[in-house]
C-alpha atoms as a PDB file:
ATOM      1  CA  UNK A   1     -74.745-105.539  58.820  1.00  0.00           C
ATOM      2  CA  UNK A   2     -74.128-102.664  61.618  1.00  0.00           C
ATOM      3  CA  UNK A   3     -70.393-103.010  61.112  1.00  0.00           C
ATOM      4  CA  UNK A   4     -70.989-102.518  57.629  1.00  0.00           C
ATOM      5  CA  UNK A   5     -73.143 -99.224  57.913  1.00  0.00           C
ATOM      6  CA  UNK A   6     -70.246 -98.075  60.686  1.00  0.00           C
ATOM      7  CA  UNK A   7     -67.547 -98.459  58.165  1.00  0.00           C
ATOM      8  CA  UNK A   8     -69.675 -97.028  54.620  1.00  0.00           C
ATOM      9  CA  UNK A   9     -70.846 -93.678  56.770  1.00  0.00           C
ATOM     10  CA  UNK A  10     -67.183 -93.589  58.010  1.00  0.00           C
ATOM     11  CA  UNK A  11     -65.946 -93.337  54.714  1.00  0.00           C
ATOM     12  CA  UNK A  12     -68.262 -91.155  53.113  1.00  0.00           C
ATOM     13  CA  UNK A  13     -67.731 -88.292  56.010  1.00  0.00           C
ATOM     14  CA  UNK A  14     -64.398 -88.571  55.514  1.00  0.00           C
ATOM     15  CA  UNK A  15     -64.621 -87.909  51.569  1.00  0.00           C
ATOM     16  CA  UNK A  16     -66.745 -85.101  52.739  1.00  0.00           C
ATOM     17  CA  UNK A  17     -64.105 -83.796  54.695  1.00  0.00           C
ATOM     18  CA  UNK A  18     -60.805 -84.278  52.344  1.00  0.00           C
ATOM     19  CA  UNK A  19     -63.538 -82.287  49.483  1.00  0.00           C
ATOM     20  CA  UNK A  20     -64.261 -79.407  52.061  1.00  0.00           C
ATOM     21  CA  UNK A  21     -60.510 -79.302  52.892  1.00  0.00           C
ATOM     22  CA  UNK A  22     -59.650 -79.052  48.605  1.00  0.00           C
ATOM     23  CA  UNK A  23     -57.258 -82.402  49.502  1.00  0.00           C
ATOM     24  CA  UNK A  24     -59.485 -84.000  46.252  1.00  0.00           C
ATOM     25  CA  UNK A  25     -58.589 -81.204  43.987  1.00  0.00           C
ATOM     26  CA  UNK A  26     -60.574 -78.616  41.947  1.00  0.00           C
ATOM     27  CA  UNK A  27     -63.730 -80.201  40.479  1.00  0.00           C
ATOM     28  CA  UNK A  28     -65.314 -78.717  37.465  1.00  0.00           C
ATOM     29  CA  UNK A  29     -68.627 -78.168  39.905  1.00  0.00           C
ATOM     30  CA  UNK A  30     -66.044 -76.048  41.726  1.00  0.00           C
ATOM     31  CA  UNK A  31     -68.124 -72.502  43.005  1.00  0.00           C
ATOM     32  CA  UNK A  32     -65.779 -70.840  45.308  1.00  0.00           C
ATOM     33  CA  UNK A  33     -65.501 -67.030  44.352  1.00  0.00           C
ATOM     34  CA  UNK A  34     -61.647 -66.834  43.858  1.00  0.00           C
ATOM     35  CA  UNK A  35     -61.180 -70.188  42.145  1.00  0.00           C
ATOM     36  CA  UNK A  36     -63.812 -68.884  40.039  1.00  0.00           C
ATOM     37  CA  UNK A  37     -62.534 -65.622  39.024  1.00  0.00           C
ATOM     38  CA  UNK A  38     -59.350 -67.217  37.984  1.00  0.00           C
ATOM     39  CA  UNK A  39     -60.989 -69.054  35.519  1.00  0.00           C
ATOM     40  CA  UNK A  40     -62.860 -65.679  33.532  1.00  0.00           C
ATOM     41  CA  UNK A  41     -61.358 -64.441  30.466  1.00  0.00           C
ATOM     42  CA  UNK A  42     -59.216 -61.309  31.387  1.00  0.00           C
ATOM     43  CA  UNK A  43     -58.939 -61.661  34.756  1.00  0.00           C
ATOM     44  CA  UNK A  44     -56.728 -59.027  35.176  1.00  0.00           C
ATOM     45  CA  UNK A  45     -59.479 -56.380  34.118  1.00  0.00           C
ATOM     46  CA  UNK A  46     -61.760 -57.278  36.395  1.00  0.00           C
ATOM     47  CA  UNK A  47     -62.151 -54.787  39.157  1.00  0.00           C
ATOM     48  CA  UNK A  48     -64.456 -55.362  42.507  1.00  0.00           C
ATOM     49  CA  UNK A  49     -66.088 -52.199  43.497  1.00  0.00           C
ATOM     50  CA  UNK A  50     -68.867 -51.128  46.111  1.00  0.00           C
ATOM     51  CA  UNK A  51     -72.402 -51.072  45.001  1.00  0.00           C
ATOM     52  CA  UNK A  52     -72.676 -47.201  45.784  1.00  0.00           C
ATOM     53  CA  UNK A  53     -69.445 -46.674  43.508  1.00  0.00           C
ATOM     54  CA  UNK A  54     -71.715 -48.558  40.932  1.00  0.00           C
ATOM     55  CA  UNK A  55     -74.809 -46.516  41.369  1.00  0.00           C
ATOM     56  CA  UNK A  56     -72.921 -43.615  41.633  1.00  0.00           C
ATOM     57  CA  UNK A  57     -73.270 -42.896  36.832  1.00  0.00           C
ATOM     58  CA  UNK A  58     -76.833 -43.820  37.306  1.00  0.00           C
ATOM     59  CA  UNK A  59     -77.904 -41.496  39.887  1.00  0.00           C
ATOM     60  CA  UNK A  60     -76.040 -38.795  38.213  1.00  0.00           C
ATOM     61  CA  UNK A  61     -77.680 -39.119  34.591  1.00  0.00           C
ATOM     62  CA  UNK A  62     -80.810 -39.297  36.680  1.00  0.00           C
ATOM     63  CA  UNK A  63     -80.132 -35.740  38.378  1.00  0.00           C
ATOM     64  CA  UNK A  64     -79.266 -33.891  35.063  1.00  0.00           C
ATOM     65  CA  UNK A  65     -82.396 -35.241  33.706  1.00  0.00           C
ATOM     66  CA  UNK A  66     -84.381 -33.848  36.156  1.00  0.00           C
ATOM     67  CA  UNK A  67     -82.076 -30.549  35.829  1.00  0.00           C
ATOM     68  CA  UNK A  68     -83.199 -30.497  32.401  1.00  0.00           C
ATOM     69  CA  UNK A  69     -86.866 -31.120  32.858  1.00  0.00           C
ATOM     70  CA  UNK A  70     -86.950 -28.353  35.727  1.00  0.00           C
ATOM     71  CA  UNK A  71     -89.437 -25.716  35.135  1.00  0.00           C
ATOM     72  CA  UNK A  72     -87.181 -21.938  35.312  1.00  0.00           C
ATOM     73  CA  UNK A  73     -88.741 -19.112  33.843  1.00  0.00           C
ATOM     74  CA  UNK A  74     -92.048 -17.571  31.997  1.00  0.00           C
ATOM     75  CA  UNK A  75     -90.519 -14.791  29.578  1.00  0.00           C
ATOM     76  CA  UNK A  76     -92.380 -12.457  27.650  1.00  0.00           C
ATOM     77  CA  UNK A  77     -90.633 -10.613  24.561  1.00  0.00           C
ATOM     78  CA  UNK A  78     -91.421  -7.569  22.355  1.00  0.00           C
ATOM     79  CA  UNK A  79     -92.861  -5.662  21.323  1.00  0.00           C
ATOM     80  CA  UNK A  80     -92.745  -6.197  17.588  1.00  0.00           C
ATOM     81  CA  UNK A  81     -94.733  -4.210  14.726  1.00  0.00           C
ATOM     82  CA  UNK A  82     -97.298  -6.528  12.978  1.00  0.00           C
ATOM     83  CA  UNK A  83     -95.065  -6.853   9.965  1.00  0.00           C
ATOM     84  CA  UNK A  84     -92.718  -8.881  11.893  1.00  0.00           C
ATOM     85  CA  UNK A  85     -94.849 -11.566  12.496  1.00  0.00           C
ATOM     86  CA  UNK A  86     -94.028 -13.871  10.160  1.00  0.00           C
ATOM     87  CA  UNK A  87     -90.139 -13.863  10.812  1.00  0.00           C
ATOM     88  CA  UNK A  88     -90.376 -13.509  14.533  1.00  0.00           C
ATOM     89  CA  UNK A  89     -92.883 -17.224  14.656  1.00  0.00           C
ATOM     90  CA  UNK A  90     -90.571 -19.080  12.446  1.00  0.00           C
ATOM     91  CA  UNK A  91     -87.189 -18.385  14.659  1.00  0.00           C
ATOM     92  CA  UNK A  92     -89.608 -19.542  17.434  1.00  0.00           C
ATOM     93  CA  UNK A  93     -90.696 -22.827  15.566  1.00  0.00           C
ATOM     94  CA  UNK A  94     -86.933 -24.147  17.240  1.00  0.00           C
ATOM     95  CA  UNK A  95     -88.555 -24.372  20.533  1.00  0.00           C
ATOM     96  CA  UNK A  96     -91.482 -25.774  19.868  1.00  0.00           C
ATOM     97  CA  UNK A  97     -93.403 -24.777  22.669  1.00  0.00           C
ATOM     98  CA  UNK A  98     -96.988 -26.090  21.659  1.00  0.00           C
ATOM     99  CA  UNK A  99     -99.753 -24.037  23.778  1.00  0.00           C
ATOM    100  CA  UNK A 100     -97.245 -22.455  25.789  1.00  0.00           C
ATOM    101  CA  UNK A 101     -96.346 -19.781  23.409  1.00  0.00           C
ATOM    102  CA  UNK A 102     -99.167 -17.004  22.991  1.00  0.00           C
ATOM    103  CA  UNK A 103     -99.112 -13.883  20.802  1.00  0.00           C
ATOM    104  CA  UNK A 104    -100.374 -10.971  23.146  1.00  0.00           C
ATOM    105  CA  UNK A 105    -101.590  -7.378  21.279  1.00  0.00           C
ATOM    106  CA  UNK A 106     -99.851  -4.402  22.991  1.00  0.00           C
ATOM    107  CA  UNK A 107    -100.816  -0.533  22.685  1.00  0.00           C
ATOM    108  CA  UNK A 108     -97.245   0.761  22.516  1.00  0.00           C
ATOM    109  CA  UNK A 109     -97.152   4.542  22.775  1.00  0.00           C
ATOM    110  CA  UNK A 110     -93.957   7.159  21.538  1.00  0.00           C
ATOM    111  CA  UNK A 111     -93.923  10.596  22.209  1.00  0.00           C
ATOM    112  CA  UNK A 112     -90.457  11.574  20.196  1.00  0.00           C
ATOM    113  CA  UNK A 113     -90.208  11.076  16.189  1.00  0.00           C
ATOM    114  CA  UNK A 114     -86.972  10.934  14.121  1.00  0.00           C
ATOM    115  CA  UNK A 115     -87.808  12.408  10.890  1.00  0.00           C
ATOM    116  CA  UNK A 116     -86.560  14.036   7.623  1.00  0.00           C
ATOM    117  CA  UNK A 117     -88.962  17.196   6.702  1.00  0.00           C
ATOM    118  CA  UNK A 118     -91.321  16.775   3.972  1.00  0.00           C
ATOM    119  CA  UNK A 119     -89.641  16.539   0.565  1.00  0.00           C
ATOM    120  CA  UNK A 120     -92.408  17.906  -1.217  1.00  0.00           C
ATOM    121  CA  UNK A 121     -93.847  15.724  -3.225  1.00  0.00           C
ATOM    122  CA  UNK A 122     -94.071  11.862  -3.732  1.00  0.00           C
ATOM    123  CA  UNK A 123     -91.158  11.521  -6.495  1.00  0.00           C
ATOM    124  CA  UNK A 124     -88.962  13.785  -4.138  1.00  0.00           C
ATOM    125  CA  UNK A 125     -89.778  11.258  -1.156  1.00  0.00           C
ATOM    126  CA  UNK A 126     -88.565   8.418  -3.381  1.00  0.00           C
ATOM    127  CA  UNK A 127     -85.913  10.000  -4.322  1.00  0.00           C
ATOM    128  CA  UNK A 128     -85.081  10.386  -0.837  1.00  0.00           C
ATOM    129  CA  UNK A 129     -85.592   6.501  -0.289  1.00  0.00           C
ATOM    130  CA  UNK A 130     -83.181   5.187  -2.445  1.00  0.00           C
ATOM    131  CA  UNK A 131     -80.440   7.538  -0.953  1.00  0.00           C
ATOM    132  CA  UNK A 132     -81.630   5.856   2.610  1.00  0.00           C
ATOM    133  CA  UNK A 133     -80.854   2.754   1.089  1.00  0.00           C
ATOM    134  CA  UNK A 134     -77.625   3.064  -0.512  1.00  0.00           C
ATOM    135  CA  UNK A 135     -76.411   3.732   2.629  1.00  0.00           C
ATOM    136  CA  UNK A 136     -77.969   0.720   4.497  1.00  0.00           C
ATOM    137  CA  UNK A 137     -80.879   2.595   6.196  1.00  0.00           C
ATOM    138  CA  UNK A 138     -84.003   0.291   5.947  1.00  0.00           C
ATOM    139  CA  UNK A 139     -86.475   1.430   9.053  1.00  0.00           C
ATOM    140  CA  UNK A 140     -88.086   4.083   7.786  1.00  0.00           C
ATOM    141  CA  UNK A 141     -91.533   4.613   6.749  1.00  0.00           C
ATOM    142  CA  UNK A 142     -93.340   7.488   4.593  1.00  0.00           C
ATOM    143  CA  UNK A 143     -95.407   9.747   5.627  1.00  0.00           C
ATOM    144  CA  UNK A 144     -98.352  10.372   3.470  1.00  0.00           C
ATOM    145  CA  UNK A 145    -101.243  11.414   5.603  1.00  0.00           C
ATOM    146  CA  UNK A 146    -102.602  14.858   5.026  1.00  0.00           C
ATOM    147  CA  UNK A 147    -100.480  16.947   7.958  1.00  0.00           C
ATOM    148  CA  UNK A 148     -97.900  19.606   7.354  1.00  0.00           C
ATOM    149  CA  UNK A 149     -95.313  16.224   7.594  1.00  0.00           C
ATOM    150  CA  UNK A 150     -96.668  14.689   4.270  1.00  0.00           C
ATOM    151  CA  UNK A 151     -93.781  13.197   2.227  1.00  0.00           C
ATOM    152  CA  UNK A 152     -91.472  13.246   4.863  1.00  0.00           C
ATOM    153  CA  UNK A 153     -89.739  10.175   5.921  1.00  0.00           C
ATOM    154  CA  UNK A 154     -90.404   8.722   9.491  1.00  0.00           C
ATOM    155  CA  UNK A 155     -86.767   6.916  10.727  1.00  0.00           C
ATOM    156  CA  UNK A 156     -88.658   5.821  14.271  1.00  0.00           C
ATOM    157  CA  UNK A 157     -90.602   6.691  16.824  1.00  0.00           C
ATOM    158  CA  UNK A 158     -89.658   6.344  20.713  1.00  0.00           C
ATOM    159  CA  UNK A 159     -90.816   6.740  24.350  1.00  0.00           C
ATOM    160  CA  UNK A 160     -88.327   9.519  25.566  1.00  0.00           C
ATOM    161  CA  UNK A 161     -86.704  12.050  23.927  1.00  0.00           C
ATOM    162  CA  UNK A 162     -83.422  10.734  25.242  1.00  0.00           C
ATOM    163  CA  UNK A 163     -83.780   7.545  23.013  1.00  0.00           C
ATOM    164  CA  UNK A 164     -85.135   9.441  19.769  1.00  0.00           C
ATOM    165  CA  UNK A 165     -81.287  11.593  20.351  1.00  0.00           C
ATOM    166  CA  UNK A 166     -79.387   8.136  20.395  1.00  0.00           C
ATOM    167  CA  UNK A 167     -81.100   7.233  17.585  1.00  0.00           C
ATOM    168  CA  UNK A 168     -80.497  10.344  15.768  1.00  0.00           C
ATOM    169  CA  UNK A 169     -76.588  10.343  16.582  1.00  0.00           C
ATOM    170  CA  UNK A 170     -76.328   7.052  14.841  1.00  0.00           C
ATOM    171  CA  UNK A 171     -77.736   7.903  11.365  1.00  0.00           C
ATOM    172  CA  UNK A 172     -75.702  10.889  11.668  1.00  0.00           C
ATOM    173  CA  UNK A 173     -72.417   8.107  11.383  1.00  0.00           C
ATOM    174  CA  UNK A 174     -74.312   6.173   8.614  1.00  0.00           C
ATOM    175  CA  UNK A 175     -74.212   9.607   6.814  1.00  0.00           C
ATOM    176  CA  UNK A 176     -77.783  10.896   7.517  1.00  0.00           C
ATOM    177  CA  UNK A 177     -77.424  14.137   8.412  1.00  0.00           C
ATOM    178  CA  UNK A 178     -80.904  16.001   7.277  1.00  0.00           C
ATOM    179  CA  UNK A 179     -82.983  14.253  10.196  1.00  0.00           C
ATOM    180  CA  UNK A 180     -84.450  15.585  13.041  1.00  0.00           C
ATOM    181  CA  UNK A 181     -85.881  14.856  16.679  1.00  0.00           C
ATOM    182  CA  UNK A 182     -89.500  16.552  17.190  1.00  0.00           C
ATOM    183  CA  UNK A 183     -92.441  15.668  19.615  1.00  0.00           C
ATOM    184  CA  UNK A 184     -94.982  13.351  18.599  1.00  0.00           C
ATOM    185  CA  UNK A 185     -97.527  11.087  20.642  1.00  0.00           C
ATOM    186  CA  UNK A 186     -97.788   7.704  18.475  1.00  0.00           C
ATOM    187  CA  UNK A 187     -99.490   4.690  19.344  1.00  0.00           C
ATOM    188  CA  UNK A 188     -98.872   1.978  17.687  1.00  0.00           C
ATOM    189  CA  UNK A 189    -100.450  -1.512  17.754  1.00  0.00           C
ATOM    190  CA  UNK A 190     -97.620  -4.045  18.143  1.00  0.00           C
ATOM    191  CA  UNK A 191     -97.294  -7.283  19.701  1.00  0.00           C
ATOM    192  CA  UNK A 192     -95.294  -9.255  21.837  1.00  0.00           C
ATOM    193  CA  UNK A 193     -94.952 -13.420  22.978  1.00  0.00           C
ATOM    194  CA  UNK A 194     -94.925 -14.994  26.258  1.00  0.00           C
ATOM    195  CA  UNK A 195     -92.972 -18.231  26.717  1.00  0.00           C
ATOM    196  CA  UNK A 196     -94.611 -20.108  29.447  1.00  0.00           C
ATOM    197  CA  UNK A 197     -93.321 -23.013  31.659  1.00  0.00           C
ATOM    198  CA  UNK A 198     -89.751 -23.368  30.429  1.00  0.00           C
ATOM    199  CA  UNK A 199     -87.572 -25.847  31.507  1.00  0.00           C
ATOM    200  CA  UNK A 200     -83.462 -25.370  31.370  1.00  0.00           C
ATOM    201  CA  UNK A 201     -82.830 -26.590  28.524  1.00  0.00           C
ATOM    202  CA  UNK A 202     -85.928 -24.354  26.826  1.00  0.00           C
ATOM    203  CA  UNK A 203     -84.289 -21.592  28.410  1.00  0.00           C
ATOM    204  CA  UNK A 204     -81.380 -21.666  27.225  1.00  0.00           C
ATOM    205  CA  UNK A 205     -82.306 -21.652  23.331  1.00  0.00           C
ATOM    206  CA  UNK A 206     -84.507 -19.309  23.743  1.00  0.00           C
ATOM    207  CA  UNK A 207     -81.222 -16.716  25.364  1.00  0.00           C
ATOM    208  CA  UNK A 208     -79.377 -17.653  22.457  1.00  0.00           C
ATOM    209  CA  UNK A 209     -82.308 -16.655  20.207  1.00  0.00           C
ATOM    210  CA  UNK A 210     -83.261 -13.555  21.546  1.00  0.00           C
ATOM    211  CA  UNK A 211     -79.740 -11.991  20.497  1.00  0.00           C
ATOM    212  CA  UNK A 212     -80.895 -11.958  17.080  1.00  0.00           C
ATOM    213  CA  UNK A 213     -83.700  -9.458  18.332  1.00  0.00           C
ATOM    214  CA  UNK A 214     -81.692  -7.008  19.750  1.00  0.00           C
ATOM    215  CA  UNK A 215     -83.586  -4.078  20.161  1.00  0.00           C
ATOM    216  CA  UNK A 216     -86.637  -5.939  21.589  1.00  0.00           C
ATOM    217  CA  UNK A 217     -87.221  -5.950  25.899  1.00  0.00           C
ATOM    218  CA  UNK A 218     -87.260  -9.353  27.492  1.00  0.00           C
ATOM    219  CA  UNK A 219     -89.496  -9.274  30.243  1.00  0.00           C
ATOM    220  CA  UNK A 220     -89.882 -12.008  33.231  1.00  0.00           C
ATOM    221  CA  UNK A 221     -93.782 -13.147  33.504  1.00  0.00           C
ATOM    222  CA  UNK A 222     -92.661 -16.244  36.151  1.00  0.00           C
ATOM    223  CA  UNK A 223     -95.611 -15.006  38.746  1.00  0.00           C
ATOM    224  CA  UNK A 224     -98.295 -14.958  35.928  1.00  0.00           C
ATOM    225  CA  UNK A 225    -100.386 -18.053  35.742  1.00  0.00           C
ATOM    226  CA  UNK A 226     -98.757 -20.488  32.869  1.00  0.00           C
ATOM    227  CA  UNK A 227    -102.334 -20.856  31.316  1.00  0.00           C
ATOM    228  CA  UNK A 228    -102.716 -19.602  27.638  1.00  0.00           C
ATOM    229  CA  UNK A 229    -103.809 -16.082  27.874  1.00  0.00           C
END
């Protein structure tokens, strides 16, 4: 009976070691790594690289997420006349800021007019009106209070004298050459917005919209508190 264990364990570590040395062939059960990847479909596509080569596309969409969700500026723009409103809100709608937009009511004073004397009489300030327009001139507004400028046409008012003369030299080109530059202390109730907390990509749209409104200042609020005013 001992001989007979000697000579069964005898042969079984020896199939053990012909298997471990591949002398039996390659069994189906067969896990060694390059035996197996000779066996995949399109072996020759298959490319080992290091983990942190593999991270590398995650960690990167990662970062310009974060890029994009980074807070960058608090702008405030303006300031616009009341009648605006309605135009100015719905280019706005595109960044859909929720309760970090705010409408803010400014005091904006002007101390030089661009005018065209009075024209005498209501008809004769129409009259006047539709030659404005035939040549593209829209601003304007009529004066019809009870001073010595009644039935004259306002073409804008401005805070220096300097930007009432630009002004005036460019209606001059449009063919408007019965205006004038006097002193006059306005103050007008406009408005303006402020654009709170916005990230990059915010930013961004709202640079691209704020060309449309040429004429109005852009003005950094980042050190005011983001709360709605």
């Amino acid at each position: 009976m001992l001989r007979f264990f000697f000579w069964f364990l005898l042969v079984v570590n020896a199939l053990i070691l012909a298997f471990n040395f591949g002398w039996l062939g390659n069994w189906p059960l067969e896990t060694h790594e390059p035996e197996r990847l000779k066996q995949q479909h399109h072996v020759n596509q298959l490319v080992q690289v290091p983990a942190s080569v593999a991270l590398a596309p995650v960690a990167s969409a990662a970062t310009a997420t974060e890029k994009k969700n980074e807070i960058t500026a608090c702008v405030e723009i303006g300031n616009f006349l009341q009648s605006d409103a309605p135009k100015v809100e719905e280019k706005l709608k595109a960044l859909a800021l929720g309760d970090r937009q705010s409408r803010l009511n400014v005091s904006d004073s002007a101390t030089h007019m661009v005018y065209i004397p009075s024209q005498g009489s209501k008809e004769g300030a129409d009259k006047k009106v539709s030659e404005l327009r035939r040549i593209n001139v829209t601003d304007f507004f009529v004066i019809q209070d009870q001073s010595p400028l009644r039935w004259g046409i306002s073409l804008g008012v401005f805070k220096t004298e300097e930007a009432a003369k630009q002004h005036l030299a460019a209606l001059n080109t449009k063919g408007v050459h019965t205006a004038r530059v006097m002193p006059r202390t306005v103050t007008t109730n406009k408005f303006s917005y402020q654009l709170r907390a916005l990230n990059t990509d915010e930013k961004a749209k709202f640079d691209a919209l704020k060309a449309e409104f040429p004429a109005q200042e852009v003005r950094n609020c980042q050190n005011a508190a983001y709360g709605k005013n």
